[in-house]
Each structure stands twice: as C-alpha cells, then as structure tokens.
Protein backbone atom coordinates (compact mmCIF):
# COMPACT_ATOMS: atom_id res chain seq x y z
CA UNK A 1 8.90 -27.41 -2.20
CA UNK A 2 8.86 -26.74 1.78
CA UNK A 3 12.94 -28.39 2.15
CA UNK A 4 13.90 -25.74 -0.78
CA UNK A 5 16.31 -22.78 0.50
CA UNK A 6 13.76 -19.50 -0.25
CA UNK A 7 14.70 -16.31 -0.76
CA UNK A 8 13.11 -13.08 -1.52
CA UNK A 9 13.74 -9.25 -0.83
CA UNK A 10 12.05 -8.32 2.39
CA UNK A 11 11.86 -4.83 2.08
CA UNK A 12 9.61 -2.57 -0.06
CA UNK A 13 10.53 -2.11 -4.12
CA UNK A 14 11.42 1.46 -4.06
CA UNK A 15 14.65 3.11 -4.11
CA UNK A 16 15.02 3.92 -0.01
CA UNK A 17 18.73 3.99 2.35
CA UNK A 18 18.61 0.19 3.15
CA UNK A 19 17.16 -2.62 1.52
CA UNK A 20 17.21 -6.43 3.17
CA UNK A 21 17.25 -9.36 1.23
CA UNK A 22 16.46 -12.26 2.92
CA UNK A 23 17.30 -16.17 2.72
CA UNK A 24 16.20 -19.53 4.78
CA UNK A 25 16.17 -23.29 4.46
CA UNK A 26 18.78 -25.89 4.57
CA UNK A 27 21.10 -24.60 2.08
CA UNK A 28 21.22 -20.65 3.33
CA UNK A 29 25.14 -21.09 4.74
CA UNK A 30 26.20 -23.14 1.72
CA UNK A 31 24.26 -20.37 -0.41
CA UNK A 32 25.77 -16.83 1.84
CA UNK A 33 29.41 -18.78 1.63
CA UNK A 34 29.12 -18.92 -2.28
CA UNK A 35 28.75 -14.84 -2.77
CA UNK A 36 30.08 -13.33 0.62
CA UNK A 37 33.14 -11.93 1.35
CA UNK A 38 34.51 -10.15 4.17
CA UNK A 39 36.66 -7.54 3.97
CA UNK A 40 39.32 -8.64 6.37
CA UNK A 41 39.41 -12.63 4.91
CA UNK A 42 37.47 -13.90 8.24
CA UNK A 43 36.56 -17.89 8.23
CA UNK A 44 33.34 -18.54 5.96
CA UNK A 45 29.53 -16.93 7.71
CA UNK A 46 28.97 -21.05 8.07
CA UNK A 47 31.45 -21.13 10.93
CA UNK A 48 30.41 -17.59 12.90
CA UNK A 49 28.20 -18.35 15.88
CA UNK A 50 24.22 -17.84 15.18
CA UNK A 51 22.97 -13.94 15.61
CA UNK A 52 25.64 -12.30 14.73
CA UNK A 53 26.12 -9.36 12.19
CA UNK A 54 29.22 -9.23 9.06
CA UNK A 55 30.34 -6.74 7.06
CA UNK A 56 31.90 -7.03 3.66
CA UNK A 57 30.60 -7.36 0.05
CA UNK A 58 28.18 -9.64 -1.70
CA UNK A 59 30.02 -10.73 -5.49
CA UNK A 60 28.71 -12.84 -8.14
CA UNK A 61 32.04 -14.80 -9.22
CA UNK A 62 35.37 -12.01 -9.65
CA UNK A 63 32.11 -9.23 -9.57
CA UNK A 64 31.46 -7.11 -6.75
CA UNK A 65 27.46 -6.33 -6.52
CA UNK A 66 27.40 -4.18 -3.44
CA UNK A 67 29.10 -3.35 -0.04
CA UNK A 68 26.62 -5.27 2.89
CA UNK A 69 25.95 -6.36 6.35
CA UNK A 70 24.76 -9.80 6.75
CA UNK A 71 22.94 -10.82 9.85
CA UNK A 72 23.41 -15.00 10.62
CA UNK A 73 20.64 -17.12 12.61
CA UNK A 74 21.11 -20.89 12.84
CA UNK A 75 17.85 -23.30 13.42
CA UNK A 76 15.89 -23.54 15.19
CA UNK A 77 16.16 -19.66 16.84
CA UNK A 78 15.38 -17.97 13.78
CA UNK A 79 11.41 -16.20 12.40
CA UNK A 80 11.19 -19.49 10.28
CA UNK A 81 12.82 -21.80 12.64
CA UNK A 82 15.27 -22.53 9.41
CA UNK A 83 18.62 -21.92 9.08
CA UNK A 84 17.99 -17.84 7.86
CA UNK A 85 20.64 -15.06 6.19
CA UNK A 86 19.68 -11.39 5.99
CA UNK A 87 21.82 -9.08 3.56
CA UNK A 88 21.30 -5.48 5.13
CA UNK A 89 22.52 -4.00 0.96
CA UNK A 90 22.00 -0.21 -0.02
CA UNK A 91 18.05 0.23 -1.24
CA UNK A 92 18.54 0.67 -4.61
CA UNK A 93 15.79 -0.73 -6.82
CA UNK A 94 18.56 -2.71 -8.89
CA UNK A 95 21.14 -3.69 -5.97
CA UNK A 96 18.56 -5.11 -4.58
CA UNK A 97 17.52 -7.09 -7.45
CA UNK A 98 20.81 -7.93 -8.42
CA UNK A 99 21.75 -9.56 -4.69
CA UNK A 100 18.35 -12.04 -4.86
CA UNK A 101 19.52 -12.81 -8.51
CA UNK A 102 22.75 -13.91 -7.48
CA UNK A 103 21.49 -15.64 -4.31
CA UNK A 104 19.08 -17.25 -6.54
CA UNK A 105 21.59 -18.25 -9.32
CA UNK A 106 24.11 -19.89 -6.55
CA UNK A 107 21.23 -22.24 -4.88
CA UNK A 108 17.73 -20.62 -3.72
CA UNK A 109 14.26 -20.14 -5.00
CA UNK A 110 12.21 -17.04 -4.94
CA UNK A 111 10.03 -16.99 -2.13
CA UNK A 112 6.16 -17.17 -3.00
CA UNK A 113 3.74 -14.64 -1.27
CA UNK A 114 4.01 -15.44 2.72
CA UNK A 115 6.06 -18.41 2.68
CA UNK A 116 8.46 -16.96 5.66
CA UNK A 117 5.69 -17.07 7.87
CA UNK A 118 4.20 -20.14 6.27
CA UNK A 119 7.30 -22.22 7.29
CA UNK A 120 7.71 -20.23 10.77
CA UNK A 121 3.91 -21.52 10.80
CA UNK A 122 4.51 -25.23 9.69
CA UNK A 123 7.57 -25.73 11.54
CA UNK A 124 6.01 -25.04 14.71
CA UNK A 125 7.08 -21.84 15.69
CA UNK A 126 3.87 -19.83 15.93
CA UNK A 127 0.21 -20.78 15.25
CA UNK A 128 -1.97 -20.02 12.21
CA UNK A 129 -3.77 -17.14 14.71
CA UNK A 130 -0.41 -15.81 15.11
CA UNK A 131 0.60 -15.94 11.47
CA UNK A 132 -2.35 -14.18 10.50
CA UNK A 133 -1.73 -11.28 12.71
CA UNK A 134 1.56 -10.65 11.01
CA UNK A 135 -0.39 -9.35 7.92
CA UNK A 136 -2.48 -7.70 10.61
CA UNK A 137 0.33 -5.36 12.00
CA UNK A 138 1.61 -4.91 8.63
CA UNK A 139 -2.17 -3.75 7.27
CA UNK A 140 -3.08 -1.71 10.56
CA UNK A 141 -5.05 1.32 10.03
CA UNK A 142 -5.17 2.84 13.43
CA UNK A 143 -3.20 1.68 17.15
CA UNK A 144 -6.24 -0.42 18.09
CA UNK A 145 -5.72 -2.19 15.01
CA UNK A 146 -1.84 -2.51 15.96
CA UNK A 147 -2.56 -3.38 19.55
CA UNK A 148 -4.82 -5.75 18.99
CA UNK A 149 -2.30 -7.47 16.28
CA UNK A 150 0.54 -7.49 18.49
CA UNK A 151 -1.14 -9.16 20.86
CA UNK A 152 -2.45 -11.73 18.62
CA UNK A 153 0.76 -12.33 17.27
CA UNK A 154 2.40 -12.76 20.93
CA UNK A 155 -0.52 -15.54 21.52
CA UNK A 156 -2.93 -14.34 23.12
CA UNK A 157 -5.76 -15.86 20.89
CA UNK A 158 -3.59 -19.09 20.73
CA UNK A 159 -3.46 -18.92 24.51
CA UNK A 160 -7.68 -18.69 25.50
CA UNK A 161 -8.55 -20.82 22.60
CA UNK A 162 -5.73 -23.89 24.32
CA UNK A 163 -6.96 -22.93 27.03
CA UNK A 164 -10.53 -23.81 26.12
CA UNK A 165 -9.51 -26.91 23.89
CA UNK A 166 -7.87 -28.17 27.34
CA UNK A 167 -10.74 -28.48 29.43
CA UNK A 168 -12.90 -30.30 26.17
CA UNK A 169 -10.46 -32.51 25.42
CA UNK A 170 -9.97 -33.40 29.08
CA UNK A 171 -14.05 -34.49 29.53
CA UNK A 172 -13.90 -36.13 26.18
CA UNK A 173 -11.08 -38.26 27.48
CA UNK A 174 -13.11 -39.00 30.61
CA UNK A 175 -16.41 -40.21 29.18
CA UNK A 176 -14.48 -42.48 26.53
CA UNK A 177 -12.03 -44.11 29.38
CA UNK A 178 -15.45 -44.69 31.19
CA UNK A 179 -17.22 -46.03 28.05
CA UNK A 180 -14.23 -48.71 27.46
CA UNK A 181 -13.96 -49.21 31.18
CA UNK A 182 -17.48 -49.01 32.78
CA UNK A 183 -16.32 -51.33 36.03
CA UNK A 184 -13.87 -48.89 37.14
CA UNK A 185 -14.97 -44.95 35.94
CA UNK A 186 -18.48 -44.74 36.81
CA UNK A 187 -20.69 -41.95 34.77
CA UNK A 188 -23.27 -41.87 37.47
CA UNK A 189 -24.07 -38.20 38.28
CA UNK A 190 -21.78 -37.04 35.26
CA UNK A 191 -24.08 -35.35 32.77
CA UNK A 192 -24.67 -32.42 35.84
CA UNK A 193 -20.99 -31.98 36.42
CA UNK A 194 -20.57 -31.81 32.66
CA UNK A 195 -23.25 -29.37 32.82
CA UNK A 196 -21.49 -26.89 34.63
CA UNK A 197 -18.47 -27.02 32.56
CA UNK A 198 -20.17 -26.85 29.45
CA UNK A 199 -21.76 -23.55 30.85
CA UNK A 200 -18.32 -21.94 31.47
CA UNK A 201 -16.86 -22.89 27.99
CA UNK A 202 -20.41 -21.68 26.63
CA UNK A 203 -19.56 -18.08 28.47
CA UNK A 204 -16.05 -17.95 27.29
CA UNK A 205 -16.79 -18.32 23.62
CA UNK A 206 -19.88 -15.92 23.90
CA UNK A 207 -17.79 -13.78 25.64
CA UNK A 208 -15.02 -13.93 22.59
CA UNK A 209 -18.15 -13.36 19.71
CA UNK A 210 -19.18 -10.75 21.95
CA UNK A 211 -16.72 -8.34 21.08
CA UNK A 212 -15.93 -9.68 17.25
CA UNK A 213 -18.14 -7.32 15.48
CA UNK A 214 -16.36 -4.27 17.34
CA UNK A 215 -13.14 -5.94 16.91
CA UNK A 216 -13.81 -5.99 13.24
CA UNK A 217 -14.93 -2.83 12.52
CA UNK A 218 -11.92 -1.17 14.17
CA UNK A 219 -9.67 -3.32 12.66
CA UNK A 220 -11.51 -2.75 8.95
CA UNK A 221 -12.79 0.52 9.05
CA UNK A 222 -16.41 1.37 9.20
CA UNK A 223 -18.44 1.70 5.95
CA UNK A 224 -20.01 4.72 5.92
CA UNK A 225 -21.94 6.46 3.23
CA UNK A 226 -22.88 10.15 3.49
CA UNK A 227 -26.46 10.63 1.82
CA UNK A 228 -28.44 14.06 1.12
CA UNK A 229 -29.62 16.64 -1.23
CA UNK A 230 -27.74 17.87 -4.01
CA UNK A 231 -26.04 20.75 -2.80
CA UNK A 232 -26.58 19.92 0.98
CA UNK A 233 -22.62 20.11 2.13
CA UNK A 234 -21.39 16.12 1.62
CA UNK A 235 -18.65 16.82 -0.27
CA UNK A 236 -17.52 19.81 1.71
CA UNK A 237 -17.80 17.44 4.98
CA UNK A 238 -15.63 14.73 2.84
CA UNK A 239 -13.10 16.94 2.61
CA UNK A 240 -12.74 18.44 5.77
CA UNK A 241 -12.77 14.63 7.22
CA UNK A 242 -10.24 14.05 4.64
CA UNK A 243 -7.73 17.29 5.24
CA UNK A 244 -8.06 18.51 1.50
CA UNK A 245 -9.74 18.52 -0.97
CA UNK A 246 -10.66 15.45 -2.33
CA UNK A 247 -14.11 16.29 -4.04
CA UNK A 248 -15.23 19.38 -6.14
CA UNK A 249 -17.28 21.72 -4.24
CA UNK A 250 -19.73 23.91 -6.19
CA UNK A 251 -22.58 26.17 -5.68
CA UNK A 252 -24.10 24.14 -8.66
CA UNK A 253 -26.34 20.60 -7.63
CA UNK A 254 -25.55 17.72 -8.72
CA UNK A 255 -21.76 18.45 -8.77
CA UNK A 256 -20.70 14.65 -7.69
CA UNK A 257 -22.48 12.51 -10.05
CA UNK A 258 -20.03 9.22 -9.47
CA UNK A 259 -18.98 7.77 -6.11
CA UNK A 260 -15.49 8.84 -4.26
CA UNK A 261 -14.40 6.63 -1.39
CA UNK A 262 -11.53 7.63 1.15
CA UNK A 263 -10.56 6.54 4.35
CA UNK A 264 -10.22 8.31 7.42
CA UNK A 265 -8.76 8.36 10.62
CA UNK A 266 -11.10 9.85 13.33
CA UNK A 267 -9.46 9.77 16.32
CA UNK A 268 -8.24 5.60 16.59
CA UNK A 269 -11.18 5.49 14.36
CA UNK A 270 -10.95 4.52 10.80
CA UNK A 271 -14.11 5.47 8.28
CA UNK A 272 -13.90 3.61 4.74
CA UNK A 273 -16.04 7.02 3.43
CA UNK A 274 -18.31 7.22 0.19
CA UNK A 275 -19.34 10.17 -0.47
CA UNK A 276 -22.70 10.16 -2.93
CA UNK A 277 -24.31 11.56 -5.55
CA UNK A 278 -27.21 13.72 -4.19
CA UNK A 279 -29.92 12.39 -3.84
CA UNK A 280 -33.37 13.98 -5.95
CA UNK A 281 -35.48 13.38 -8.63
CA UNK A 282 -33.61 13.83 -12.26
CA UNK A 283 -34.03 13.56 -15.56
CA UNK A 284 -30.23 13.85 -16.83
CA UNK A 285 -29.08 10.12 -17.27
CA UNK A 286 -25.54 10.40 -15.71
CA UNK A 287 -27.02 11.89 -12.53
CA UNK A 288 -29.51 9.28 -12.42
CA UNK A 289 -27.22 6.59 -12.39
CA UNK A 290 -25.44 8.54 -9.53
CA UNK A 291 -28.66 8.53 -7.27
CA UNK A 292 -28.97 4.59 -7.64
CA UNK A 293 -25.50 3.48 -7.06
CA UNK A 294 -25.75 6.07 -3.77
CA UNK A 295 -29.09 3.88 -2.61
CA UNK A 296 -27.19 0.77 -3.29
CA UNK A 297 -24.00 1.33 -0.68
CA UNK A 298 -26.65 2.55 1.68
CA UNK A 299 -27.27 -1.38 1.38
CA UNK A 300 -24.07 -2.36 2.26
CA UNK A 301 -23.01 0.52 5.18
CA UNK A 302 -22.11 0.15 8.53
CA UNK A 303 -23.49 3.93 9.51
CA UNK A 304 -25.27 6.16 7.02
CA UNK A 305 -24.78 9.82 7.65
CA UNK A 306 -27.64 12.08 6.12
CA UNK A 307 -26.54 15.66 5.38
CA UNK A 308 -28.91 17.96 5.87
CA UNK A 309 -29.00 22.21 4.86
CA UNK A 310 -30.50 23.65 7.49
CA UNK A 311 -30.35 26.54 5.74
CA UNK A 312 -33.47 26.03 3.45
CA UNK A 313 -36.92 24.10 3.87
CA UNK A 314 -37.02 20.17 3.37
CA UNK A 315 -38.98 19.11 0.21
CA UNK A 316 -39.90 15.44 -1.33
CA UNK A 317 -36.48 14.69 -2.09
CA UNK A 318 -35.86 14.89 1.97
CA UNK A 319 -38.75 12.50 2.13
CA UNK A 320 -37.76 10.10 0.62
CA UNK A 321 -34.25 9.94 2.28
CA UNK A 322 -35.72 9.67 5.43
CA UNK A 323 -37.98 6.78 4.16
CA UNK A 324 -34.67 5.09 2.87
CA UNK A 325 -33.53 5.31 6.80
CA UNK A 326 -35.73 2.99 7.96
CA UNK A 327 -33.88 0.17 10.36
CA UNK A 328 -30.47 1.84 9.22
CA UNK A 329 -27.52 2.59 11.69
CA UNK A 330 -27.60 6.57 11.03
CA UNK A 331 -27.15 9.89 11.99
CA UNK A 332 -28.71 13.49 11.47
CA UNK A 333 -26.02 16.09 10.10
CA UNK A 334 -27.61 19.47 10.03
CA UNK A 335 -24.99 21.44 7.83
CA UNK A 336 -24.78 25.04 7.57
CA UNK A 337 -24.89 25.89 11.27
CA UNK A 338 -23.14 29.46 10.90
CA UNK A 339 -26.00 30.39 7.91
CA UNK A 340 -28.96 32.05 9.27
CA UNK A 341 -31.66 28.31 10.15
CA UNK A 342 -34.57 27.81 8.50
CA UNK A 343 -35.08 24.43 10.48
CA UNK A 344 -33.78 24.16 14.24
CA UNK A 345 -32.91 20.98 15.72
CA UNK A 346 -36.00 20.46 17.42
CA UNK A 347 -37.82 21.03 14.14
CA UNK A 348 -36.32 17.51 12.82
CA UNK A 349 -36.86 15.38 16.16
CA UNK A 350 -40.36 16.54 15.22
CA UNK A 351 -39.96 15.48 11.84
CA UNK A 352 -38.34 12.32 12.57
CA UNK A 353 -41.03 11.41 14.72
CA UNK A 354 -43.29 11.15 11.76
CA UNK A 355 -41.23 8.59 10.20
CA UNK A 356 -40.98 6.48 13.62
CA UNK A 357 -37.02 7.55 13.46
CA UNK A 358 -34.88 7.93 16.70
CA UNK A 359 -31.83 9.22 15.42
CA UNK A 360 -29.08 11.23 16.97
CA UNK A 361 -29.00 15.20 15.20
CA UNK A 362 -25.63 17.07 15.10
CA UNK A 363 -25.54 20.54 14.03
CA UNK A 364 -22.26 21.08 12.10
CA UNK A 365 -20.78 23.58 9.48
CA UNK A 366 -18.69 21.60 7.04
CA UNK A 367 -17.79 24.62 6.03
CA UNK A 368 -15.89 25.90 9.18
CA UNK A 369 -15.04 22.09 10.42
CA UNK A 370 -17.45 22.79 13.69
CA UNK A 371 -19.16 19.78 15.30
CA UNK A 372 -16.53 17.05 14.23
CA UNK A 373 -15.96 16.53 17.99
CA UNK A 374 -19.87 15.89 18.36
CA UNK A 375 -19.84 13.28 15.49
CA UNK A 376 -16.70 11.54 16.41
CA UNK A 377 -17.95 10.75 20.12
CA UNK A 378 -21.62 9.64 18.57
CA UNK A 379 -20.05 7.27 16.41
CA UNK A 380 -18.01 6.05 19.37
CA UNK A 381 -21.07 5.30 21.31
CA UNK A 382 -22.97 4.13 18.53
CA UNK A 383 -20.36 1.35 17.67
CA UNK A 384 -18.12 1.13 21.19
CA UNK A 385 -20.29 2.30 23.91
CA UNK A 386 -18.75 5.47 24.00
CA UNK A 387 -15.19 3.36 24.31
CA UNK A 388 -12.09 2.23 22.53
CA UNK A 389 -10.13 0.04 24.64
CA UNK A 390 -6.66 -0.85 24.10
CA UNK A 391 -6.14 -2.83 27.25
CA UNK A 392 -5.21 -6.28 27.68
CA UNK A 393 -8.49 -7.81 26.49
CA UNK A 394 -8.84 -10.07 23.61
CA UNK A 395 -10.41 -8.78 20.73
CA UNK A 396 -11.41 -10.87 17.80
CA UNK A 397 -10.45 -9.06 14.51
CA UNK A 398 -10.60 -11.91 11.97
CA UNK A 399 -13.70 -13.31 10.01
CA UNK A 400 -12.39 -16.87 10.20
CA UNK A 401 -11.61 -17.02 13.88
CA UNK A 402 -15.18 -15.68 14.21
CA UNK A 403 -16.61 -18.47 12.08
CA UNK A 404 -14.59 -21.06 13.82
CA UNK A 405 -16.14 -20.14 17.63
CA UNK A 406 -19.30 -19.98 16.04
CA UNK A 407 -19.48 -23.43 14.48
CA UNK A 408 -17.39 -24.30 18.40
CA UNK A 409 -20.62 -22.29 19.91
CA UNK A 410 -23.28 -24.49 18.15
CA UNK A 411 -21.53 -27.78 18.93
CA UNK A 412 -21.59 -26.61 22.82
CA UNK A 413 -25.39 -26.20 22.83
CA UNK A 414 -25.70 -29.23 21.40
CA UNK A 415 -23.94 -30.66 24.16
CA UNK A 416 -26.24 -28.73 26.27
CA UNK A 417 -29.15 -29.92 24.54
CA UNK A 418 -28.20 -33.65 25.09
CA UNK A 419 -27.23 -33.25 28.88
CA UNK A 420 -31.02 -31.80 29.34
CA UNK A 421 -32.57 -34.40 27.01
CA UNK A 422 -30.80 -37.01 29.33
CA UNK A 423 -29.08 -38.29 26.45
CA UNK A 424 -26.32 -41.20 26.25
CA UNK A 425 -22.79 -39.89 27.05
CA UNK A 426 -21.31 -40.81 23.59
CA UNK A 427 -23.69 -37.99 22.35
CA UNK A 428 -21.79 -35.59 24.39
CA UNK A 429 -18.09 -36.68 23.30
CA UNK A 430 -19.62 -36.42 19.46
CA UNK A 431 -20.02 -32.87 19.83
CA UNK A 432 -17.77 -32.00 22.50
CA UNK A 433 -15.65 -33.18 19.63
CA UNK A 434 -16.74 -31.22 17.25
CA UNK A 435 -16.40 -28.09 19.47
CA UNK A 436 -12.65 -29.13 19.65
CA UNK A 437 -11.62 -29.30 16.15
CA UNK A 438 -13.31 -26.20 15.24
CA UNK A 439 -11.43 -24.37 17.87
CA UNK A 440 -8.60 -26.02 16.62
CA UNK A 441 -9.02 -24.22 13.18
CA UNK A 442 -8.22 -20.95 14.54
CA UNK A 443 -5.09 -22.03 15.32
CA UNK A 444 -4.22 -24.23 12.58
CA UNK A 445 -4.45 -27.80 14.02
CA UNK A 446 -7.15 -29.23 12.29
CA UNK A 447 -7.08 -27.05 8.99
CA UNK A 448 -6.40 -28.36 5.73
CA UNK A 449 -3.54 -27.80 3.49
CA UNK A 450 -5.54 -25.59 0.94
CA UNK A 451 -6.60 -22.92 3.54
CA UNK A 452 -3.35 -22.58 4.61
CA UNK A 453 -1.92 -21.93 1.10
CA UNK A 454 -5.01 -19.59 0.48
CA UNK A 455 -4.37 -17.61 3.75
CA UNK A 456 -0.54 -17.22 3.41
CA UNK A 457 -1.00 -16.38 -0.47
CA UNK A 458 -2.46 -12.97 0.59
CA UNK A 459 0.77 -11.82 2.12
CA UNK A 460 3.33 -9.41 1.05
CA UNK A 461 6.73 -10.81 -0.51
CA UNK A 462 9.38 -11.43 1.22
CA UNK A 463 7.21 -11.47 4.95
C-alpha cells in the first residue's frame, strides 16, 4: 500500500564494514522512536531537526541488536519525499537482518523491488526518465554509461522532452481557443506558421533518435561473435580481450564445441563477447551442434569478427564463412602475424573482392596481444565515428524512451502531412496531441499504472 511505512536493507547481502538499513513513510519517527536509543538519554529522533546524524544502539524491547548511527530526513527533503530513517549498523549478514526484523516487527513493511524510487517517483520528486536512470548508474558498465546516467538522472532528458511538450501544448491551446472563439483568434495564415514549428520539433526529436542506437550500444555492450576455423586463434583472442584465461586453448580443432560469452571493457567500450565453435564441415554430433548455434548468434550480433590463420591456405570451410558475411557489420582478423604468412593482407582484399565484401583487415597475433589498438579504434569508427563523447549532449540509452519519440516522430509528420494537404486545423491538434502524450511517457505523465510497477519491479532491494 503506497501510505505504508517501507523498509528494506539498502546495502548489498554480504558480510562488508557498514551496512544501511533504510525506512520511509508516515510512520518512520514513530517506528526509529520504538527501537532507538541514544547513549547519552537525548529527547526521542522525532524531535531532532531533519538531516541530522545519532549515535547510540538499535534494541528490540530490554535487547540490544547492535551499536548504530542513524541519519534523520523529514518530508518533503528526503530521496522519497517521505518522512525517511537510515540506520548506518555494522555489515554483518545477520545484524543487518536482525535491525529490518525489528523495524519490521515495531510498524513497517518490507520494501518490494524499487519502491524507494517508485514513491520518490509518484510523489513528485523526480520523473519516470529520472527514476530509470537510477538503475542505470547502478548497472553501468563503462563511464559513458555512468555519464550518460547521471545526467539523466539530474534531468536532462526530463528537461528537452518539457521543453518540447511546451511548445505542442502551447499551438494545441491556440488552434482550440480559435476553434471555440473564431470572431476573435483568427487561423488565417496559421497552417504556415505551424509549419515552421512543426519543422523544429521534427529536428529535435530526429536529432534525439539520431544518437539512440549509439547511446544504446554503449550503454549495453555490443554483441559480438568471433567466427573462424577450428584452430584459427578465437579462443586465444577471447582470452587476451578477457585478461586470462577464460577458454581452453589447444593445438587440437575443434577444442570449443559449446558457446562462452564474457564481457569486456575495451577502452569505455564494453563487448558482450561469444566466442564460437569453429566453424567446418563435421561429422562428430557434439561439434555439429557447436557450428549451428555459432551461425545462429551471427543472427543476432552487433559486429561479427572473423578470425583468420594467416599462417596456412584458406579452404571451403573459409568459403563459406565469408558467404555467411554477407550484409553483416564485420571485420577481418588475420591471426598469427609473428608466424611466417602464407596469405598477406592484400591477398584477402583480393579475396574479399570476389565475394563483393568491403571489410576492414587487421593483422593481429592473439598470441602476443599485438593489434588490439588497431581493432579497438575500428570498432570505434565503425559504431561512433571514430568518437566517444562524454560531453554535455543528450544521449538516449533506453529502449522505451526510444519508442516513445518514435511513436512522438510519426504523429509530427502527420501533422506535416495535414498542413501540406491543406487540411482542417482540428486535424493538426489530433495529432499534435498525440505527439504530446507520447512524449509524456518518457517521463511518466501519461503512463499507466502497470508500466510503472513493471519498470520499478526490475530494481534492486532496498534502492
């Protein structure tokens, strides 16, 4: 129930030198008062000023549980906007569990997944956008991942998309007072003016989408599958990506029969890796199965890389890699650059030419780690133009604010659409309309009550 008192622990379950258990609603002060006790006999926490920090002991009746610090914030200038109680306890697995059961057993309710945020959200003290980036920051897998969280969760996607909901709602407001008052607000001349408008909140959202697919990827990881022979040097490049070893290396094919995934972090780049079985013609079963599950992620990857021993001749199995590469987002790794070559680099533009392929070679030696530098600034300009930029930008990381300016998007060009066609101005305020309330999803105006459960139920305890 959203006027219950919640309370969870806030930090992670693992024995650690502090732990923080954390309480807020209506009822905190009564709750704190009930199991707190100073050590000098000050007045009850109910009666200190807001933001301010106690020691004594937490007890459950003539029991002491643990020796504490307990940080007091009164409504509304607290992260839910609630009265809110944090108990600063040792970080002892069973202290810590202890303190919530005794806060629990003298007037709260254990917190469900997210419901911090979910009030700070619902009691008007940051948007949806700004609520989702909390899980962001706490789930960032490189700084432009963090950077583009924090910003996110100091408003700056609130801020643009207000900013763009202002100028809708104000022509909306325009053509309706003119509709109900035609005497006074004339709509001669209108649909041009609107025109130009339209055209500048068309550019802003494009602009937004424009850099969602980037913004995703860095904030997700790219999928990337590594593909080759048997025996070609995949598993030896996982590993040095990696730092250890992570999959067996053998002179012996067909070594990695099922798939290993690990992620990496290539500079402020982050690589959700599968490394393959080789890829060849078989008859052992297990293998076999190998090869087709190593097709099938191909399927689903961002970038393929294609290992490639440069120390030996290509054969059929090569073949019919490079037919698999057709319209794929790959690269060329030609492995075993410190072995004497067999095939040069030039020999595979050659080759690639053949197969109508235009893809970017880099000779490497998994072995020896050389030519990392070469692939980590090709996937940069493959993906970011050669950049990663952690100014002040915005930078669309999340599916559903992507969907949202979309669905905004198509509801502009409609508008656009009607203007040319000449069309009656209650057209235009039905889909200028529309435009608004699907901006307004990002942020958590017009979204319904079962999204917003669903989108806070993903969150850690106790945040």
């Amino acid at each position: 129930m959203e006027g219950d008192t919640i309370a969870a622990i806030a930090t992670a379950m693992t024995n650690s030198g502090i732990g923080i258990v954390r309480i807020s609603g209506e009822e905190s002060f009564a709750v704190i008062d009930k199991v707190y006790k100073s050590r000098t006999g000050d007045k009850l926490l109910s009666q200190m000023p807001s933001h301010t920090i106690h020691y004594g002991y937490i007890y459950d009746g003539d029991k002491m549980i643990d020796e504490v610090i307990v940080a007091i914030m009164k409504a509304p200038n607290s992260y839910t906007a609630e009265d809110t109680v944090e108990i600063d306890c040792h970080g002892g697995i069973l202290v810590m569990k202890r303190i919530l059961e005794t806060v629990v057993k003298y007037g709260a309710r254990p917190a469900e997944p997210g419901e911090f945020t979910k009030r700070a959200f619902l009691n008007g003290r940051i948007d949806l956008s700004q609520a989702e980036s909390v899980i962001d920051v706490i789930n960032a897998k490189n700084d432009f991942a963090l950077e583009s969280s924090l910003q996110q969760l100091q408003g700056s996607v609130k801020e643009k998309v207000k900013e763009i909901r202002a100028k809708i709602i104000h022509e909306i407001a325009f053509i309706e007072s003119a509709l109900d008052d035609p005497e006074h607000i004339s709509l001669e001349g209108y649909g041009e003016k609107l025109g130009h408008i339209i055209t500048e909140i068309s550019e802003e959202i494009e602009g937004l989408l424009s850099v969602s697919d980037n913004g995703k990827l860095l904030k997700e990881g790219i999928r990337t599958v590594i593909i080759g022979k048997p025996n070609a040097g995949k598993s030896s490049l996982l590993n040095v990506l990696v730092g250890k070893e992570r999959a067996i290396v053998t002179d012996i094919p067909g070594t990695t029969r099922d798939i290993i995934e690990e992620q990496v972090n290539l500079d402020g780049i982050t690589l959700n890796i599968v490394d393959t079985a080789g890829i060849r013609e078989t008859e052992d079963a297990v293998e076999k199965i190998g090869v087709e599950k190593a097709k099938e992620y191909m399927d689903k990857s961002d970038l393929i890389i294609y290992v490639v021993d440069s120390s030996v001749h290509l054969d059929k199995d090569d073949k019919e890699i490079l037919e698999l590469l057709q319209n794929r987002k790959a690269m060329i790794l030609l492995n075993k650059s410190d072995l004497p070559q067999v095939i040069s680099e030039q020999d595979f533009k050659e080759i690639l030419c053949g197969y109508g392929l235009s893809l970017h070679i880099i000779p490497i030696s998994a072995k020896g780690g050389d030519g990392l530098g070469a692939l980590r600034n090709e996937i940069r300009q493959m993906f970011f133009e050669g950049e990663i930029s952690y100014n002040d930008e915005i930078c669309i990381t999340n599916v559903r604010h992507k969907a949202a300016l979309q669905s905004a998007l198509e509801s502009i060009r409609l508008v656009e659409h009607s203007i040319a066609q000449e069309m009656p101005e209650d057209f235009y305020s039905i889909d200028l309309m529309s435009a608004y309330e699907s901006l307004g999803n990002i942020i958590g105006e017009t979204v319904g009550e079962d999204l917003v459960n669903e989108i806070f139920s993903k969150f850690c305890m106790g945040k």
